[in-house]
C-alpha atoms as a PDB file:
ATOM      1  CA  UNK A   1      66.627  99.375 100.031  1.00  0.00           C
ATOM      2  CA  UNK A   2      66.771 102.941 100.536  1.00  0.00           C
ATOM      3  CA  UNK A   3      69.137 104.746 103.012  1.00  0.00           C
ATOM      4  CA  UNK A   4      69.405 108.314 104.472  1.00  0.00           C
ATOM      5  CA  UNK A   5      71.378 110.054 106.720  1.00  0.00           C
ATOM      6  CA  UNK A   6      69.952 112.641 109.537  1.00  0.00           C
ATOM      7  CA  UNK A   7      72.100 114.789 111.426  1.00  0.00           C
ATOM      8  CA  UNK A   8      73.410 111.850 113.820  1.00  0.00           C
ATOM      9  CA  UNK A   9      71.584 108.707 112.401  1.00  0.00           C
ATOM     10  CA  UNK A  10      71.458 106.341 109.172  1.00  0.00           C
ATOM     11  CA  UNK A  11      68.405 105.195 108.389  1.00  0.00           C
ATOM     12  CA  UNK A  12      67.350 102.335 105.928  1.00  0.00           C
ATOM     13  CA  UNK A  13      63.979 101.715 104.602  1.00  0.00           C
ATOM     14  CA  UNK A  14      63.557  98.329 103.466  1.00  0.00           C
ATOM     15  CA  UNK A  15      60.877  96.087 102.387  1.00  0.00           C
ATOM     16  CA  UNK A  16      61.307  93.072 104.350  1.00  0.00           C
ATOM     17  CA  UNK A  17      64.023  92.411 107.496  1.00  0.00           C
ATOM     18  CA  UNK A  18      65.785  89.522 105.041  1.00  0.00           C
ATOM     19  CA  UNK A  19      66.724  92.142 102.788  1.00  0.00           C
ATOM     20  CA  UNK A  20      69.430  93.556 105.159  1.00  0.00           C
ATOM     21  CA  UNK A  21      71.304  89.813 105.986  1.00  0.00           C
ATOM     22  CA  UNK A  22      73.395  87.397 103.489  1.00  0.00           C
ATOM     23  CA  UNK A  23      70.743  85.312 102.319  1.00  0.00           C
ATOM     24  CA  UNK A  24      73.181  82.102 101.898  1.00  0.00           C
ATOM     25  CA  UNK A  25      74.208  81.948 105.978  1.00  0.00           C
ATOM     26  CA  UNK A  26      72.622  78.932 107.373  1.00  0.00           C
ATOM     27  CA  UNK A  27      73.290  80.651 111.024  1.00  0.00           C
ATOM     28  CA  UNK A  28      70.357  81.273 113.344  1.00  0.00           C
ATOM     29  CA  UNK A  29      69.342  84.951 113.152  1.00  0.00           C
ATOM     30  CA  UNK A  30      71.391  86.588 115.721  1.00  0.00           C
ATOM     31  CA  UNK A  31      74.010  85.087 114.200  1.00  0.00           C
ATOM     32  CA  UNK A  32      73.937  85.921 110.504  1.00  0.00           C
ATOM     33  CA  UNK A  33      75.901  88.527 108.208  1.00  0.00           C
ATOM     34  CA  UNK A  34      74.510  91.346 106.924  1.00  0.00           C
ATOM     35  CA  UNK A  35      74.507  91.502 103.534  1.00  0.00           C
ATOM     36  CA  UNK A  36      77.450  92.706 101.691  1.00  0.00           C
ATOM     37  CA  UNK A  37      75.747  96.243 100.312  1.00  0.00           C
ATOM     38  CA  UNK A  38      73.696  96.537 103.414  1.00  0.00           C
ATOM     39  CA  UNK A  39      77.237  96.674 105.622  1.00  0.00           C
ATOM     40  CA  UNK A  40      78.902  98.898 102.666  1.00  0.00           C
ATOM     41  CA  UNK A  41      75.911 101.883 103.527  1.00  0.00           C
ATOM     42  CA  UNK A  42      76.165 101.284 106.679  1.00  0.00           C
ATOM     43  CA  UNK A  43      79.569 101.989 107.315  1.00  0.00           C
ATOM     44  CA  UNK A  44      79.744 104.597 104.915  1.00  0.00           C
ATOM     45  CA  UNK A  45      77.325 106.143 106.024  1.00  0.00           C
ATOM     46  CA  UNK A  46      79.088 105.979 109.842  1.00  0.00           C
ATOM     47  CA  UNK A  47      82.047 106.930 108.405  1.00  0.00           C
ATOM     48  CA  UNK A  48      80.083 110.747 107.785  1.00  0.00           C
ATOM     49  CA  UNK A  49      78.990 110.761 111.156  1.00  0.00           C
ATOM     50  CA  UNK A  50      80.704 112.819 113.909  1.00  0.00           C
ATOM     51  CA  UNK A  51      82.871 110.552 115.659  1.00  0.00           C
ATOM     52  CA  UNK A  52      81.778 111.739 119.651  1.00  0.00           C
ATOM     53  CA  UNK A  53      78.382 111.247 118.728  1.00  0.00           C
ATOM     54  CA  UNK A  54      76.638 107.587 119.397  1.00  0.00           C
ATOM     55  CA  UNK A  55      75.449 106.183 116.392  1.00  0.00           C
ATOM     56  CA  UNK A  56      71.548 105.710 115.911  1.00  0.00           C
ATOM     57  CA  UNK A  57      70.804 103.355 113.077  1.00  0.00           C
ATOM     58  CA  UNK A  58      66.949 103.309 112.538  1.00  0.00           C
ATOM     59  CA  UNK A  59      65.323 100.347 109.637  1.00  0.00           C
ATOM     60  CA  UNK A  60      62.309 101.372 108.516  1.00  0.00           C
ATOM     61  CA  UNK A  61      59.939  98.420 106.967  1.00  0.00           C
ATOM     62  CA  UNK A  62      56.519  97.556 106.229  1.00  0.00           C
ATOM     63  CA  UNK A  63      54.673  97.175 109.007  1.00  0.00           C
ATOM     64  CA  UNK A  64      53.162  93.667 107.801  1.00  0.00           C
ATOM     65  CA  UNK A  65      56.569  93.026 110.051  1.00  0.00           C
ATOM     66  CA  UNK A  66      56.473  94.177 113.031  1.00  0.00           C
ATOM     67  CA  UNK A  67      55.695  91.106 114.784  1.00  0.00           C
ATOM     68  CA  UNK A  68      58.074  88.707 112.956  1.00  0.00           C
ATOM     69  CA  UNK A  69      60.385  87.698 115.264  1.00  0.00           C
ATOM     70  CA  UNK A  70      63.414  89.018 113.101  1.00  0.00           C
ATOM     71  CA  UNK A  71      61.995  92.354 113.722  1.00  0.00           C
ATOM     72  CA  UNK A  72      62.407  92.210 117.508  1.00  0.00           C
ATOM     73  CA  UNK A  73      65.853  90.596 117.485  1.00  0.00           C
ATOM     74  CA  UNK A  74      67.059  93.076 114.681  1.00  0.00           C
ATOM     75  CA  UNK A  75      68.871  95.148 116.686  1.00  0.00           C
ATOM     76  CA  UNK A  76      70.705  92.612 118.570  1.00  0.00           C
ATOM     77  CA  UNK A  77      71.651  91.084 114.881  1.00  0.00           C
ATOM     78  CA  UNK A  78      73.091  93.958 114.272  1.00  0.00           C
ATOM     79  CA  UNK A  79      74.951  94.915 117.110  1.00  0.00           C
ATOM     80  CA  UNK A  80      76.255  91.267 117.075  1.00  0.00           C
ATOM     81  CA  UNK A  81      77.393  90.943 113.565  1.00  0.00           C
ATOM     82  CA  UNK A  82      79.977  94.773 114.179  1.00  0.00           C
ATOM     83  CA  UNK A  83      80.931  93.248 117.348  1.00  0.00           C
ATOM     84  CA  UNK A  84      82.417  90.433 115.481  1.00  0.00           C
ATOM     85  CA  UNK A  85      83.672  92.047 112.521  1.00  0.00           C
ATOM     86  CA  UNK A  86      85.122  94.756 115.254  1.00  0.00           C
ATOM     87  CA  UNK A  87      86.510  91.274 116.511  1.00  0.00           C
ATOM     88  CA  UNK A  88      88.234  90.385 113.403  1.00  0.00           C
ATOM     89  CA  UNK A  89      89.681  93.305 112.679  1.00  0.00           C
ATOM     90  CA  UNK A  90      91.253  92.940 116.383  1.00  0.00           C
ATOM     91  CA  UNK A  91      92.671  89.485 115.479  1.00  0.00           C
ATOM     92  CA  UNK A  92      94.048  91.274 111.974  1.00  0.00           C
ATOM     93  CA  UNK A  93      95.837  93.897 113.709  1.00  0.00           C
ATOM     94  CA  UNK A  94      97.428  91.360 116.297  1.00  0.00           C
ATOM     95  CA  UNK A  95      98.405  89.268 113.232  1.00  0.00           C
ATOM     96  CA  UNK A  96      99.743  92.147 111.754  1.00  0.00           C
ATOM     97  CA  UNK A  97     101.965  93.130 114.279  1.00  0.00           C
ATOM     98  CA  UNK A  98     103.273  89.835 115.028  1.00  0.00           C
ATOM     99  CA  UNK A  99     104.550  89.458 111.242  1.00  0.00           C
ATOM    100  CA  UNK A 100     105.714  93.327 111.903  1.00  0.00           C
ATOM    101  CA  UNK A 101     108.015  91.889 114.930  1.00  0.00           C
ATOM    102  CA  UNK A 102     109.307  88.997 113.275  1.00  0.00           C
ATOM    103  CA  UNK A 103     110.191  90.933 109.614  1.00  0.00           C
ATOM    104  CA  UNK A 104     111.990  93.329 111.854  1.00  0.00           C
ATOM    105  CA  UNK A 105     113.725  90.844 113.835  1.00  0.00           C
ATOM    106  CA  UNK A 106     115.095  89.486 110.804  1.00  0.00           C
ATOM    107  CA  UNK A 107     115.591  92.650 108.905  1.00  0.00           C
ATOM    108  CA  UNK A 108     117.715  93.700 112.109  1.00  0.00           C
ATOM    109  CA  UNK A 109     119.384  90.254 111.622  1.00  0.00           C
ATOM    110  CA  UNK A 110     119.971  91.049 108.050  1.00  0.00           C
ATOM    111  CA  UNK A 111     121.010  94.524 108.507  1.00  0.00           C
ATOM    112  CA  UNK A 112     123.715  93.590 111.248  1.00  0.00           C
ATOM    113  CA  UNK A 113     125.177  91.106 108.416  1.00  0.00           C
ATOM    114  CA  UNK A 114     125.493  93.918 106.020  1.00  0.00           C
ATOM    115  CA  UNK A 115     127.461  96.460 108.524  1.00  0.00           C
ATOM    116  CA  UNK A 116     129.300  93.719 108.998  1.00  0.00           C
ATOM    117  CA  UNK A 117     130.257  92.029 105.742  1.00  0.00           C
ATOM    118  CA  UNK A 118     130.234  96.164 104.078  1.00  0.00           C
ATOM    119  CA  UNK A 119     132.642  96.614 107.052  1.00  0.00           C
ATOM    120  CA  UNK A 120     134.920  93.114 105.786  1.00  0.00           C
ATOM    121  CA  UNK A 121     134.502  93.517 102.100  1.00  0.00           C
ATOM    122  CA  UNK A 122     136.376  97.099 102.518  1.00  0.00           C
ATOM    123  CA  UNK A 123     139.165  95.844 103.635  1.00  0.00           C
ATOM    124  CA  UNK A 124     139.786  93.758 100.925  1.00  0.00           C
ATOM    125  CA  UNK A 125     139.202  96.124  97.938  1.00  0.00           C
ATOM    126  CA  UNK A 126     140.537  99.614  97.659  1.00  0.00           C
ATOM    127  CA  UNK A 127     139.459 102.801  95.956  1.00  0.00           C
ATOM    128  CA  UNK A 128     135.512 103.345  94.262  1.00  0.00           C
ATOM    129  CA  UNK A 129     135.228  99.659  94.049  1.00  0.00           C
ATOM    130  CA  UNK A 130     135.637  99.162  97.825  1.00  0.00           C
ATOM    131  CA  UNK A 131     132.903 102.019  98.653  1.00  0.00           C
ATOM    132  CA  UNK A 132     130.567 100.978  95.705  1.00  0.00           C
ATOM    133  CA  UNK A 133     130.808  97.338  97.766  1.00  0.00           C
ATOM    134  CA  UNK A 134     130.517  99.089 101.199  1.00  0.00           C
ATOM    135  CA  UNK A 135     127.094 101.669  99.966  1.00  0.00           C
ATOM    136  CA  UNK A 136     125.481  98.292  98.190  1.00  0.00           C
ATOM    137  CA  UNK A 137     125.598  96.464 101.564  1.00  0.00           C
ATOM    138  CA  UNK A 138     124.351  99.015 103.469  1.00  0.00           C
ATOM    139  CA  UNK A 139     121.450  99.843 101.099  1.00  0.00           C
ATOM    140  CA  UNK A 140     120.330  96.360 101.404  1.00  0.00           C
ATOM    141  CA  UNK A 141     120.262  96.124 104.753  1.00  0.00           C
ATOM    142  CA  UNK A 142     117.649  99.161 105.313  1.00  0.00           C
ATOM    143  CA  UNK A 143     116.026  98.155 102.391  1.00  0.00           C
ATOM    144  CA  UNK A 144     115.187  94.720 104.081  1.00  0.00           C
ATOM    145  CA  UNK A 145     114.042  97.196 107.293  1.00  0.00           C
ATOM    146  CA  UNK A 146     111.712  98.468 104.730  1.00  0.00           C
ATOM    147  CA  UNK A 147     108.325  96.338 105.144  1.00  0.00           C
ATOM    148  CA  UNK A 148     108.830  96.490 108.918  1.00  0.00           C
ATOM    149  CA  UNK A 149     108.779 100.168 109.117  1.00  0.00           C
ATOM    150  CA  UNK A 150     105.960 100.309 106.882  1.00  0.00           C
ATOM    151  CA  UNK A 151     103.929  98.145 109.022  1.00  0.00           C
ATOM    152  CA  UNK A 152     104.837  99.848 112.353  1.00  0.00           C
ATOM    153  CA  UNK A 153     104.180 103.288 110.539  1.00  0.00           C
ATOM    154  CA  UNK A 154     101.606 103.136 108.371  1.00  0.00           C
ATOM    155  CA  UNK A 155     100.099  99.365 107.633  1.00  0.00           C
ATOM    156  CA  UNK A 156      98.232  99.497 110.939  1.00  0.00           C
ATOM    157  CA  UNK A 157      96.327 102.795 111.019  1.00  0.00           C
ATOM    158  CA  UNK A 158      93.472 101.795 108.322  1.00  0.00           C
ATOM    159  CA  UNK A 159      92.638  98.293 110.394  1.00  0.00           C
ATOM    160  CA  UNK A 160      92.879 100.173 113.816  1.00  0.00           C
ATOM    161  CA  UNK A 161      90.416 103.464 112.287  1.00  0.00           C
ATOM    162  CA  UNK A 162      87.509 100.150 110.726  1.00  0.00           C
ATOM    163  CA  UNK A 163      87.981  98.251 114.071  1.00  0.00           C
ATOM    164  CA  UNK A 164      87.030 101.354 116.197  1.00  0.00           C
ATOM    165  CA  UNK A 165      84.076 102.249 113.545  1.00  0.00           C
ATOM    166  CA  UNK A 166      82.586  98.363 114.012  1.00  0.00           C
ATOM    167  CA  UNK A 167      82.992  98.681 117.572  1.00  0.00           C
ATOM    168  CA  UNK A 168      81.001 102.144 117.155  1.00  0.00           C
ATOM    169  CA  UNK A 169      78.468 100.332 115.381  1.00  0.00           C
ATOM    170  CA  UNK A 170      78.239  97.495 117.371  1.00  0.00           C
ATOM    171  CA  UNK A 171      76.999 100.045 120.141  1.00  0.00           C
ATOM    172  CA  UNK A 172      74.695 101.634 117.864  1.00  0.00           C
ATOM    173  CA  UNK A 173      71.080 102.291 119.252  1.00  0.00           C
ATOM    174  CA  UNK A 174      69.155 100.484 116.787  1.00  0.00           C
ATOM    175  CA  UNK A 175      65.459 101.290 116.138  1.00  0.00           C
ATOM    176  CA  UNK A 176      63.013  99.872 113.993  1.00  0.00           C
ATOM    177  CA  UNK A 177      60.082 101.695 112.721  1.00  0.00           C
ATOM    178  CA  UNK A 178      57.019 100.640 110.813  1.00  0.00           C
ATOM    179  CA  UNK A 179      55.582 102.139 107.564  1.00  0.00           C
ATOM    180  CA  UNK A 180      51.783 101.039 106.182  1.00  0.00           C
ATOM    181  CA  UNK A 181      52.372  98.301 103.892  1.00  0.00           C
ATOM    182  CA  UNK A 182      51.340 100.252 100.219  1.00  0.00           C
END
């Protein structure tokens, strides 16, 4: 499999149509995953590409074929399989943000408890032990705010940036191309 890159397409050159899917999925055609490394170049390669251009993903392969029926439904293989990774990655940012809400609803939980037992436990001890007690409470509970925050600032960026690249790709104008079998 080779694969270049023109000014505002990826092309692959391959030797037959199987070489680009997971040769283990039992699914129909349509329906199957692109192999591993295939997907890899792929998406590198869209990752190079100027984001407000469409994508244009062209396979070339022997023309021998051209009239195999995985030929003609290539680019709707294609297009299917980034639709449902873009898919995925949809359901992993939704899961992510619902394990964002609850960690913050308990870190909120568990930072409430620490004003308040920081705010109890100085009125029992006096001097640097009663403000080494108060700080140690208070670090904990922003510390247990900690993986919440991350996930509302930064966790969700890299899932969001793939799931708009698949749903690029899944709108990719696919062509397929012919070369004479050597």
């Amino acid at each position: 499999m080779t694969i270049e890159n023109t000014d505002h397409a990826i092309e692959l050159r391959v030797d037959e149509i199987a070489q680009l899917f997971h040769t283990l999925d039992p699914s129909p055609f349509r329906e199957r995953d692109l192999d591993r490394e295939a997907e890899e170049f792929i998406v590198g390669w869209a990752r190079e590409l100027r984001t407000d251009q469409p994508i244009r993903i062209i396979v070339h392969f022997p023309a021998s074929e051209l009239q195999n029926k995985a030929a003609q439904d290539l680019a709707e293989a294609i297009r299917g399989y980034f639709s449902h990774r873009a898919t995925v990655l949809q359901g992993d940012l939704t899961e992510l943000f619902r394990v964002g809400r609850r960690s913050l609803a308990i870190g909120m939980i568990v930072l409430i408890a620490c004003f308040a037992i920081a705010r109890f436990a100085s009125g029992f001890v006096e001097g640097a032990l009663s403000r080494m007690i108060e700080e140690s409470f208070l670090i904990l509970g922003w510390v247990a705010n900690w993986r919440p925050l991350e996930i509302f600032l930064y966790d969700w960026w890299p899932i969001a940036r793939r799931r708009d690249l698949y749903r690029r790709l899944s709108s990719a104008l696919v062509e397929v191309r012919s070369f004479p079998a050597a």
